[in-house]
C-alpha atoms as a PDB file:
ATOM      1  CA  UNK A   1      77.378  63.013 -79.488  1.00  0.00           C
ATOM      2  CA  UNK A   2      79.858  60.215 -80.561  1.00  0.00           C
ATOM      3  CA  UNK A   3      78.050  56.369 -79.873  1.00  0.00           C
ATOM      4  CA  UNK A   4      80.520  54.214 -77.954  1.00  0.00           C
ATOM      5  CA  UNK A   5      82.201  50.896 -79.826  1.00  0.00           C
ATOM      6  CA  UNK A   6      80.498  47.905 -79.383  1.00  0.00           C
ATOM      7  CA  UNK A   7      82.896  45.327 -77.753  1.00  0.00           C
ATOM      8  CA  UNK A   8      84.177  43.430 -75.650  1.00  0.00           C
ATOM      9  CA  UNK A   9      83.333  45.998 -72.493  1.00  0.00           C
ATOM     10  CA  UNK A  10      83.156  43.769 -69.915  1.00  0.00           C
ATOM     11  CA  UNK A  11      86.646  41.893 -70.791  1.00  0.00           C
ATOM     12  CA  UNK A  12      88.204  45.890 -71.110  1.00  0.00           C
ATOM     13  CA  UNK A  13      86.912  46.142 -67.551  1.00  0.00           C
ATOM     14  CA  UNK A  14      87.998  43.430 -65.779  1.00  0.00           C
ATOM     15  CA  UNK A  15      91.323  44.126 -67.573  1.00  0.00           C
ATOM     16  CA  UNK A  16      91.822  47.185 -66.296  1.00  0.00           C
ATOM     17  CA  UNK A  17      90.024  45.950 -62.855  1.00  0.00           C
ATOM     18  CA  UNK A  18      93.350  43.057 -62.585  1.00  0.00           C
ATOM     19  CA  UNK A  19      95.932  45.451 -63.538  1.00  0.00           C
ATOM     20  CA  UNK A  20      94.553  48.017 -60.886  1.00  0.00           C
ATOM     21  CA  UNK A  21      93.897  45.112 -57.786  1.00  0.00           C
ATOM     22  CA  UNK A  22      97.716  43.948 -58.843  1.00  0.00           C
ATOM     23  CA  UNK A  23      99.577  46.684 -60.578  1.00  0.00           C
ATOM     24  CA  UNK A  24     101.120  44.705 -63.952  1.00  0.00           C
ATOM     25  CA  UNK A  25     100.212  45.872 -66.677  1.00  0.00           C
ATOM     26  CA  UNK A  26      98.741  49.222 -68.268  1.00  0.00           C
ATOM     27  CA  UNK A  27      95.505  50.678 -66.318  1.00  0.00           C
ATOM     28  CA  UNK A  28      93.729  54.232 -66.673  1.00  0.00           C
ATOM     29  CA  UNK A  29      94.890  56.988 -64.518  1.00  0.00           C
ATOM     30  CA  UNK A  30      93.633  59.623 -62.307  1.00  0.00           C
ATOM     31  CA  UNK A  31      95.637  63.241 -64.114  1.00  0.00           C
ATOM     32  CA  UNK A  32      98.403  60.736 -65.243  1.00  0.00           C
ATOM     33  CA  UNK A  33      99.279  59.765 -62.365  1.00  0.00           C
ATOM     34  CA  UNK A  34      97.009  57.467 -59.537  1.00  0.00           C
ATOM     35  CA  UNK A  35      94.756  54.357 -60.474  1.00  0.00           C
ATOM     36  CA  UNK A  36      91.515  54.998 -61.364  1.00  0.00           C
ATOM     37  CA  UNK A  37      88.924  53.019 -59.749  1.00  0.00           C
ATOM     38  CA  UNK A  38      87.000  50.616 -62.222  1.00  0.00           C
ATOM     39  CA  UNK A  39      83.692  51.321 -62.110  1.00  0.00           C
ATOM     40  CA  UNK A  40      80.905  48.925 -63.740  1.00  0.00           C
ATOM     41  CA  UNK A  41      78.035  51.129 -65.264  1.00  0.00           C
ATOM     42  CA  UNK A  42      74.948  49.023 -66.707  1.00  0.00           C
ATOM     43  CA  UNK A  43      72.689  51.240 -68.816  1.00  0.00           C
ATOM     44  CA  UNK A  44      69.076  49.399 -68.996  1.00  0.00           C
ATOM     45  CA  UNK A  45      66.711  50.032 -71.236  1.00  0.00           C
ATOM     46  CA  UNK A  46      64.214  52.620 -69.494  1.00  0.00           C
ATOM     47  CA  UNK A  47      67.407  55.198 -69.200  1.00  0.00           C
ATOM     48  CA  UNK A  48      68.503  53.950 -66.010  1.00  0.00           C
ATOM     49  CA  UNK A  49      71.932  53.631 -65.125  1.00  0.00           C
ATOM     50  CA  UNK A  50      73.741  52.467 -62.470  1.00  0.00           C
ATOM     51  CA  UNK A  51      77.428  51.931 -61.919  1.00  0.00           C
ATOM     52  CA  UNK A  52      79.420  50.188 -59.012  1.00  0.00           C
ATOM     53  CA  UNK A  53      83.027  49.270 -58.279  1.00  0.00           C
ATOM     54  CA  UNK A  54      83.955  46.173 -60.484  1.00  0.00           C
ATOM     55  CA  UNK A  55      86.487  44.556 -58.134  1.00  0.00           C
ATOM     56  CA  UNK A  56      84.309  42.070 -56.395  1.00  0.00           C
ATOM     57  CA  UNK A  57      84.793  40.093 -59.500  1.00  0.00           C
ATOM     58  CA  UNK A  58      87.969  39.633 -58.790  1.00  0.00           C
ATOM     59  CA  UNK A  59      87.312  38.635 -54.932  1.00  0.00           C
ATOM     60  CA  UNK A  60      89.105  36.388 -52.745  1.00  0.00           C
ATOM     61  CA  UNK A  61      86.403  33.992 -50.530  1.00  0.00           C
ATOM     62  CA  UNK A  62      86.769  35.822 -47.707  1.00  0.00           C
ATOM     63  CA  UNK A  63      84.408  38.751 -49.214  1.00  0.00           C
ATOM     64  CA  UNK A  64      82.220  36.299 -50.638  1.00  0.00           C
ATOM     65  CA  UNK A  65      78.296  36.486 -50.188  1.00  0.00           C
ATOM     66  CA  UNK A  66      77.385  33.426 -47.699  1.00  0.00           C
ATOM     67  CA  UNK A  67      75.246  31.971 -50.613  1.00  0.00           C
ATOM     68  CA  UNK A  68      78.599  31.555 -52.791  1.00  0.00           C
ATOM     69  CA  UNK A  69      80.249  29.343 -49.838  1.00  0.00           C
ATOM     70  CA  UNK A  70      77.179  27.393 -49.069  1.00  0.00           C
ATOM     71  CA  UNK A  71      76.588  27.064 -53.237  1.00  0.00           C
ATOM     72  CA  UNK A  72      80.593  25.852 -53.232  1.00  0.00           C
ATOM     73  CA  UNK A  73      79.709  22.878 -50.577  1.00  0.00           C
ATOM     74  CA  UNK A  74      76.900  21.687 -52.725  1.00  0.00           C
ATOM     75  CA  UNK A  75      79.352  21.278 -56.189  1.00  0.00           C
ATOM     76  CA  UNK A  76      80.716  17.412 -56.605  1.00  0.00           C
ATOM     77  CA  UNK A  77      82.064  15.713 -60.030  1.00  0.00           C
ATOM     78  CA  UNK A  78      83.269  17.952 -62.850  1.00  0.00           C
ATOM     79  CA  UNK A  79      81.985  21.302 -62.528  1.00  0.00           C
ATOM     80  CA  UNK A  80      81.296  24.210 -65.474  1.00  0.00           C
ATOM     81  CA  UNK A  81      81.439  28.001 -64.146  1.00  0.00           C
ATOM     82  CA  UNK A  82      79.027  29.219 -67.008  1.00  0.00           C
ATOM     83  CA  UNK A  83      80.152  33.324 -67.124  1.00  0.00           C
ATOM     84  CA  UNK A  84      83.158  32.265 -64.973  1.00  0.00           C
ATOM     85  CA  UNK A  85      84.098  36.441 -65.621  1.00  0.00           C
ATOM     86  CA  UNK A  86      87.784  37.124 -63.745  1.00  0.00           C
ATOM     87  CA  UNK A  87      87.241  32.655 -62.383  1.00  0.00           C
ATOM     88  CA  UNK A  88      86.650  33.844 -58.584  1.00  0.00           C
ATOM     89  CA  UNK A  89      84.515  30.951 -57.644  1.00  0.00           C
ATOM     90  CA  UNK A  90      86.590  28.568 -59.853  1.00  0.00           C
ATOM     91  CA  UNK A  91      89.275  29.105 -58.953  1.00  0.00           C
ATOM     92  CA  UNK A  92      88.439  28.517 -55.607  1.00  0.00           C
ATOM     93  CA  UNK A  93      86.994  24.800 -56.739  1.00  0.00           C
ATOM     94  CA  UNK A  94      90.482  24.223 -58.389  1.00  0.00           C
ATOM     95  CA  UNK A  95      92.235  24.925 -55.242  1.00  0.00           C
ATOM     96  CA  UNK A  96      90.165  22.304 -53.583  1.00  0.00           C
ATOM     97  CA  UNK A  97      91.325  19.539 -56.327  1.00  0.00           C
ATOM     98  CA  UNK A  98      87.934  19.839 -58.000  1.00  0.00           C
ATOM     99  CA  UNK A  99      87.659  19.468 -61.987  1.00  0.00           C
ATOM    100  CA  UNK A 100      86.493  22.497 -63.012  1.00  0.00           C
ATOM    101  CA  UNK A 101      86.323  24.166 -66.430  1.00  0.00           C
ATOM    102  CA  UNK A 102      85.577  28.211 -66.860  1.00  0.00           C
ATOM    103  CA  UNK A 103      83.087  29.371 -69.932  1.00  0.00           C
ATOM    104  CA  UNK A 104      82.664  32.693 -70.574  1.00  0.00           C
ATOM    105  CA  UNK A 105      82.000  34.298 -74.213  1.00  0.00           C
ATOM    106  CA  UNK A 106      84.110  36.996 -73.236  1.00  0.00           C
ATOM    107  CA  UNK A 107      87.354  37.189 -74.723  1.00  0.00           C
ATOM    108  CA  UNK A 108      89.097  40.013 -71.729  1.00  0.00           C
ATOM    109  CA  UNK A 109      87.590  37.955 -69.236  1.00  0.00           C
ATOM    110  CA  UNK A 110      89.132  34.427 -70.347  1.00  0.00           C
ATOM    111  CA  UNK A 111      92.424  36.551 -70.750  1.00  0.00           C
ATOM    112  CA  UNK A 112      92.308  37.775 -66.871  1.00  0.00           C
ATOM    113  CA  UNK A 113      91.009  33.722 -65.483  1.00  0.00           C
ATOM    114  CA  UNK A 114      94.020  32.658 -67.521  1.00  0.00           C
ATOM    115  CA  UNK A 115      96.626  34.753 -66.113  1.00  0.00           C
ATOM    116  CA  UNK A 116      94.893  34.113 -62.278  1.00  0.00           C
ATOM    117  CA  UNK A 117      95.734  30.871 -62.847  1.00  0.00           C
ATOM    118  CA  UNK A 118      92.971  28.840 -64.034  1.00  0.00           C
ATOM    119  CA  UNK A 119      94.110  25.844 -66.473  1.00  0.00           C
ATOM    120  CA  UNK A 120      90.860  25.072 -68.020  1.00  0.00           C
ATOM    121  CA  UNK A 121      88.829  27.507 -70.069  1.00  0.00           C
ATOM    122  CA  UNK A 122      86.383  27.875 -72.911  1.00  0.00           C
ATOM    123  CA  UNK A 123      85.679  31.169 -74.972  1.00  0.00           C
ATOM    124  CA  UNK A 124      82.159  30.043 -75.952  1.00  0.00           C
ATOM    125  CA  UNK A 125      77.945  30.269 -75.987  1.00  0.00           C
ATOM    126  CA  UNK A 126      76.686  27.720 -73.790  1.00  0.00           C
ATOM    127  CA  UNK A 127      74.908  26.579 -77.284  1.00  0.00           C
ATOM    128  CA  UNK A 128      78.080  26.334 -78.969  1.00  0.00           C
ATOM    129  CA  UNK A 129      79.622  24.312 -76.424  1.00  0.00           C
ATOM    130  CA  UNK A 130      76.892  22.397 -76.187  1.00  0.00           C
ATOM    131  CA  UNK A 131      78.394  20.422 -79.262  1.00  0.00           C
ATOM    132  CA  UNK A 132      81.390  19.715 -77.104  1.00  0.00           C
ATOM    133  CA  UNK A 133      81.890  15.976 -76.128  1.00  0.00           C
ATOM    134  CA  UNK A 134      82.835  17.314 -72.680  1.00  0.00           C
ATOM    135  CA  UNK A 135      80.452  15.836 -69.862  1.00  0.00           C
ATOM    136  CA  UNK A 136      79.795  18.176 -65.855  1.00  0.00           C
ATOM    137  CA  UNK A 137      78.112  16.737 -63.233  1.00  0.00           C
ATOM    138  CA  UNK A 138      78.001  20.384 -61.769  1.00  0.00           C
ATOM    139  CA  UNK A 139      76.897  23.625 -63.637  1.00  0.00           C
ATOM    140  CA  UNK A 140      77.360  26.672 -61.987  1.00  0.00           C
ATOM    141  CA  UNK A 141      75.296  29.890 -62.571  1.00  0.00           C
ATOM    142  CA  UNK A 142      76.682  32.385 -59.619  1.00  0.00           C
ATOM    143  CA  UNK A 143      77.166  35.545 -59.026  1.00  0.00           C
ATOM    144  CA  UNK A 144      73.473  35.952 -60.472  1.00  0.00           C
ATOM    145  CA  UNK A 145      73.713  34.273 -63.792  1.00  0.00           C
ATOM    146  CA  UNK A 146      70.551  33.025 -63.117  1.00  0.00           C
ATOM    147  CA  UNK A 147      70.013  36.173 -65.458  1.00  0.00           C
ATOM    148  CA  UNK A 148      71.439  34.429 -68.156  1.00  0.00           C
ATOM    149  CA  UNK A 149      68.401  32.333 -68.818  1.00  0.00           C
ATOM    150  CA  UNK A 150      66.750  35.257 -70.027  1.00  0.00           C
ATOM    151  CA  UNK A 151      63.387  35.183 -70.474  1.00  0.00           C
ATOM    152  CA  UNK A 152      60.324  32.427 -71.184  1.00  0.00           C
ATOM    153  CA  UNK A 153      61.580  32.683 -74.858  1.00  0.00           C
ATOM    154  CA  UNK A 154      65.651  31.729 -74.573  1.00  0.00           C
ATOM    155  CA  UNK A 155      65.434  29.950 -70.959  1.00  0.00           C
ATOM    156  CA  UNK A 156      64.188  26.403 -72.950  1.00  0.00           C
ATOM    157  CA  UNK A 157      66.803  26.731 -74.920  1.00  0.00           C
ATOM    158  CA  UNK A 158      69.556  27.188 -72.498  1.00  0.00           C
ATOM    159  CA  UNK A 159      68.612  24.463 -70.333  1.00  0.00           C
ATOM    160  CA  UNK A 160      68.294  22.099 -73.497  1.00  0.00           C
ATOM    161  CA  UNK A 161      72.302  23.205 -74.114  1.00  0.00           C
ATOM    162  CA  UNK A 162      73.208  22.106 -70.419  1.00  0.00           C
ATOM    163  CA  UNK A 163      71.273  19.062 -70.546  1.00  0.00           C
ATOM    164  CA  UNK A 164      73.470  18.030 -73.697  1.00  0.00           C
ATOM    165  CA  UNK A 165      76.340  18.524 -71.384  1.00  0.00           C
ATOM    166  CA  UNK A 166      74.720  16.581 -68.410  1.00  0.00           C
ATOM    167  CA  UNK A 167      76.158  13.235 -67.128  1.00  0.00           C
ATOM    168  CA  UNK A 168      73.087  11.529 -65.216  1.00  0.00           C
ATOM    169  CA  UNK A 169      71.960  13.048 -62.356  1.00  0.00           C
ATOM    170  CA  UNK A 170      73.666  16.343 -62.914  1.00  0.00           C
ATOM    171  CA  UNK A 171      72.358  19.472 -61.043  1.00  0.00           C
ATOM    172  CA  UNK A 172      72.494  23.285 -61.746  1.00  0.00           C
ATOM    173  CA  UNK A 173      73.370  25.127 -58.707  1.00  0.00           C
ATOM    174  CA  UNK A 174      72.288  29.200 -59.553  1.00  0.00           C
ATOM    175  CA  UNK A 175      71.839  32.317 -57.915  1.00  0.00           C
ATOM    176  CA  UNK A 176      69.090  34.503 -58.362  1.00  0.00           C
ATOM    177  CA  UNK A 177      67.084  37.446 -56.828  1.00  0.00           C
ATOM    178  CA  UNK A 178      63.455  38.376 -56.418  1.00  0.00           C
ATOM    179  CA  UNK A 179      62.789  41.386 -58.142  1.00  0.00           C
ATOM    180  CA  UNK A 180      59.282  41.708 -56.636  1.00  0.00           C
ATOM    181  CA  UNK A 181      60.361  43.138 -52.950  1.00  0.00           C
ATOM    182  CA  UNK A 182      61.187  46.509 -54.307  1.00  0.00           C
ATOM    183  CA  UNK A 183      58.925  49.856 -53.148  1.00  0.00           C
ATOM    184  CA  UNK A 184      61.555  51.928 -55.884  1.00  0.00           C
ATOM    185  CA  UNK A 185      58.838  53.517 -57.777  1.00  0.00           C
ATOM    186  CA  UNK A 186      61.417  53.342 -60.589  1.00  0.00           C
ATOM    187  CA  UNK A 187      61.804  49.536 -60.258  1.00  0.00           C
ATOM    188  CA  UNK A 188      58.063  49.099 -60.053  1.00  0.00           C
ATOM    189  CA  UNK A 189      57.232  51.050 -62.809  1.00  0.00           C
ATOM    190  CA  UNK A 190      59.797  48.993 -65.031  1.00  0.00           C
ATOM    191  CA  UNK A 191      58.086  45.997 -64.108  1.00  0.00           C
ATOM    192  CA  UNK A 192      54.714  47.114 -64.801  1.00  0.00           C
ATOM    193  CA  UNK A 193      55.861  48.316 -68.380  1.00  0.00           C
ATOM    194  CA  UNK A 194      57.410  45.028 -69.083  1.00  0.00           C
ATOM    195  CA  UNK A 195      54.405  43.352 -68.277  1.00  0.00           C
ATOM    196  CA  UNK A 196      52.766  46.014 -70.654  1.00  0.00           C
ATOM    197  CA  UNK A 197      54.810  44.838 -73.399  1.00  0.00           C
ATOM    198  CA  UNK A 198      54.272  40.785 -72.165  1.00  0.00           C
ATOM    199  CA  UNK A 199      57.845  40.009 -71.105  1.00  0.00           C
ATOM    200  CA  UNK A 200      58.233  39.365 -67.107  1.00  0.00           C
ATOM    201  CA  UNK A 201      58.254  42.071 -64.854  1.00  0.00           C
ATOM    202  CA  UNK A 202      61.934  41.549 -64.178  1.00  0.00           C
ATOM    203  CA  UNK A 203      63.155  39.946 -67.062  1.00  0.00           C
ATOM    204  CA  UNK A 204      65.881  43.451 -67.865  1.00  0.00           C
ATOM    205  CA  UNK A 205      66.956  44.690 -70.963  1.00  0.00           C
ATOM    206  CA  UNK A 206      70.290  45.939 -70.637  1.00  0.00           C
ATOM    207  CA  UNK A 207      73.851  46.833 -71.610  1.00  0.00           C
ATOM    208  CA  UNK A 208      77.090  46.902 -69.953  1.00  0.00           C
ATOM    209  CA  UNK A 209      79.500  50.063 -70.649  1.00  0.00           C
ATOM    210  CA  UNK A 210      82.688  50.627 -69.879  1.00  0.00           C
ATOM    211  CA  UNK A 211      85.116  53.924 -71.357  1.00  0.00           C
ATOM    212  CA  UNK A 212      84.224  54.066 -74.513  1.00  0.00           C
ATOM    213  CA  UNK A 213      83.542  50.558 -75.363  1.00  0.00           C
ATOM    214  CA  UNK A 214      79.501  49.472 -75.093  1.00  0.00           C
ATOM    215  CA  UNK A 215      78.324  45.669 -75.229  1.00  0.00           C
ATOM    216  CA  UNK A 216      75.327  44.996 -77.397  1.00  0.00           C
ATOM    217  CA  UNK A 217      72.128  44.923 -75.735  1.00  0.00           C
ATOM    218  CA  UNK A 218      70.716  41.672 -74.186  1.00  0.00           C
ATOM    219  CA  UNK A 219      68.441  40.250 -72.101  1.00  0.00           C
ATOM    220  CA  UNK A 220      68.995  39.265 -68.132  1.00  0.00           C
ATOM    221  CA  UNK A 221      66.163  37.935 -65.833  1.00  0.00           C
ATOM    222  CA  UNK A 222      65.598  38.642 -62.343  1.00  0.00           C
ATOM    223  CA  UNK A 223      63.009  36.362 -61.187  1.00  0.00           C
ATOM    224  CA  UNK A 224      60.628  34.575 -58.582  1.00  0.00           C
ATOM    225  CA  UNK A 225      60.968  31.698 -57.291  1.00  0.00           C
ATOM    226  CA  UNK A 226      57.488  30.927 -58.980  1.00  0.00           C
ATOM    227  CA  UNK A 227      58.586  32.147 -62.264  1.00  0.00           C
ATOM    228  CA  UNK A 228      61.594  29.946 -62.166  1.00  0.00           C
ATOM    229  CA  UNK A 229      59.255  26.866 -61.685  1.00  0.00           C
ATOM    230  CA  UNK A 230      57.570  28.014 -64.689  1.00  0.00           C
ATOM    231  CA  UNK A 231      59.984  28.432 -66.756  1.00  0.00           C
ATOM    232  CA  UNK A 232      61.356  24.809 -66.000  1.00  0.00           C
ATOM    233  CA  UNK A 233      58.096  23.433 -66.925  1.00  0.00           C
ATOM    234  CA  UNK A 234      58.537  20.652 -69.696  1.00  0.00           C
ATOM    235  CA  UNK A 235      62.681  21.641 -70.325  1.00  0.00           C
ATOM    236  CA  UNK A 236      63.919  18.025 -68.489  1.00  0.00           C
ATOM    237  CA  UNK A 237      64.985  20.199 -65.269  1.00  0.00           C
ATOM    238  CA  UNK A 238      63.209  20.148 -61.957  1.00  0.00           C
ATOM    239  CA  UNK A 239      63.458  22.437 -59.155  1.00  0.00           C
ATOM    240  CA  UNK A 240      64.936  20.790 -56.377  1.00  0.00           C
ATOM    241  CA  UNK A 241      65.461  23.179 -53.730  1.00  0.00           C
ATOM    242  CA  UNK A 242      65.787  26.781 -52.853  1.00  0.00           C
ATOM    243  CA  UNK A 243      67.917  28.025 -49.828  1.00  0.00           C
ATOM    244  CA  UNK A 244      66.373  31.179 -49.215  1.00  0.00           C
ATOM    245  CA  UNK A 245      68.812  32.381 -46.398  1.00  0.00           C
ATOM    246  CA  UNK A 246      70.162  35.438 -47.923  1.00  0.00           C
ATOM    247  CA  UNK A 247      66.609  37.323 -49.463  1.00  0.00           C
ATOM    248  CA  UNK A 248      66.395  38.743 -51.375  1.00  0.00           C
ATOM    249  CA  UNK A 249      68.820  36.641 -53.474  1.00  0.00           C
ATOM    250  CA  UNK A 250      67.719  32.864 -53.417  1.00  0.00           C
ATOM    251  CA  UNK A 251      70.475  30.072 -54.380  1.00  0.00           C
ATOM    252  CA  UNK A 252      68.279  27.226 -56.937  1.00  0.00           C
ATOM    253  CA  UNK A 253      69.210  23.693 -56.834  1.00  0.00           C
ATOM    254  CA  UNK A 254      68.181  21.830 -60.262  1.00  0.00           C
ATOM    255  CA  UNK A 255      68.407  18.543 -61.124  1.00  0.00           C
ATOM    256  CA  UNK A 256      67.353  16.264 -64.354  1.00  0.00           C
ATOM    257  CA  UNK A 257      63.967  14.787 -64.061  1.00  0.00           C
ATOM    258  CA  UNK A 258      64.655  10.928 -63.898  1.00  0.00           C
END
């Protein structure tokens, strides 16, 4: 069996996601001739996969979650959409006069925020950036990025790269889920073999594919509200609050401790 490329998956897909939602530009076909729905399948590291439309990346406000508008009300200064993917949320902030820049480390997905119209973007790590003389007040981790701290190992780490790009009293507004609610014998048995092997129980191991293009694989946390507080132990973030309104997904306020 042929091994897909590893690439820039996620950027082919949300490609192919704008050119279907608008019709410029090239997009797969159905026998040659109808738009193919883009489908998002995430392969994780017990064999699961699952796949799901990838259009809601590209949504307008009125299909948001209600965690994304109440998360929007709580943004003030100069914001940073870390994974700002196809700029949905920031480009919402832009049209409300906000400054707001878009990171993402993938290049398709800068490509598609461009053309949507957002002016300010980085193709970047957060660690690479974090060299930047560039200064947010807001840092965004939506759409569940919380996942992108990782695990006890990288989350330090992260949080050390947005405190370099802090002004005082900046906050970290992110959206997470609680893993731990799940009776899916196939979920619980993943998290009892990743506590086995002494990572958290929902701390994933995944990969994104899309066609014939794979991403490599990489870490992306689900976690407690608990775990979270753990994991900011000793980085120069607090927990602040947690609005808790749309369970299982939780929306964390951070700020610096003073």
């Amino acid at each position: 069996m042929e091994q897909p490329t590893i690439g820039d998956a996620f950027g082919e897909m949300i490609r192919d996601a704008y050119a279907v939602r608008t019709g410029i530009g090239p997009r797969p076909l159905a026998g040659g001739r109808l738009p193919r729905p883009v489908i998002e399948v995430i392969e994780r590291d017990d064999g699961l996969i699952n796949g799901a439309p990838a259009d809601h990346y590209l949504d307008e406000p009125e299909a948001w979650q209600p965690h994304d508008h109440r998360a929007l009300r709580l943004c003030r200064g100069h914001v940073l959409d870390i994974g700002v993917g196809a700029a949905r949320i920031a480009l919402e902030l832009q049209r409300r006069g906000m400054a707001v820049t878009g990171l993402d480390t993938s290049p398709g997905a800068i490509e598609v925020a461009r053309k949507r119209g957002l002016r300010d973007t980085v193709l970047s790590t957060v660690d690479g950036y974090a060299r930047a003389r560039a200064r947010y007040d807001t840092f965004l981790l939506l759409g569940n990025n919380l996942g992108l701290l990782e695990g006890p190992e990288r989350a330090p780490v992260f949080l050390e790269a947005l405190a370099r790009l802090a002004n005082p009293g900046a906050r970290i507004l992110a959206q997470g889920a609680d893993p731990y609610g799940t009776k899916d014998p196939v979920h619980v048995s993943y998290h009892q073999r990743n506590r086995a092997r002494g990572r958290l129980g929902g701390q994933l191991r995944l990969r994104l594919r899309y066609r014939l293009v794979a991403s490599e694989w990489f870490d992306y946390l689900n976690c407690s509200v608990d775990e979270l507080e753990e994991l900011l132990k000793g980085t120069g973030w607090r927990l602040k609050s947690i609005d808790h309104k749309d369970r299982p997904y939780y929306l964390a306020v951070m700020e610096q401790d003073l």
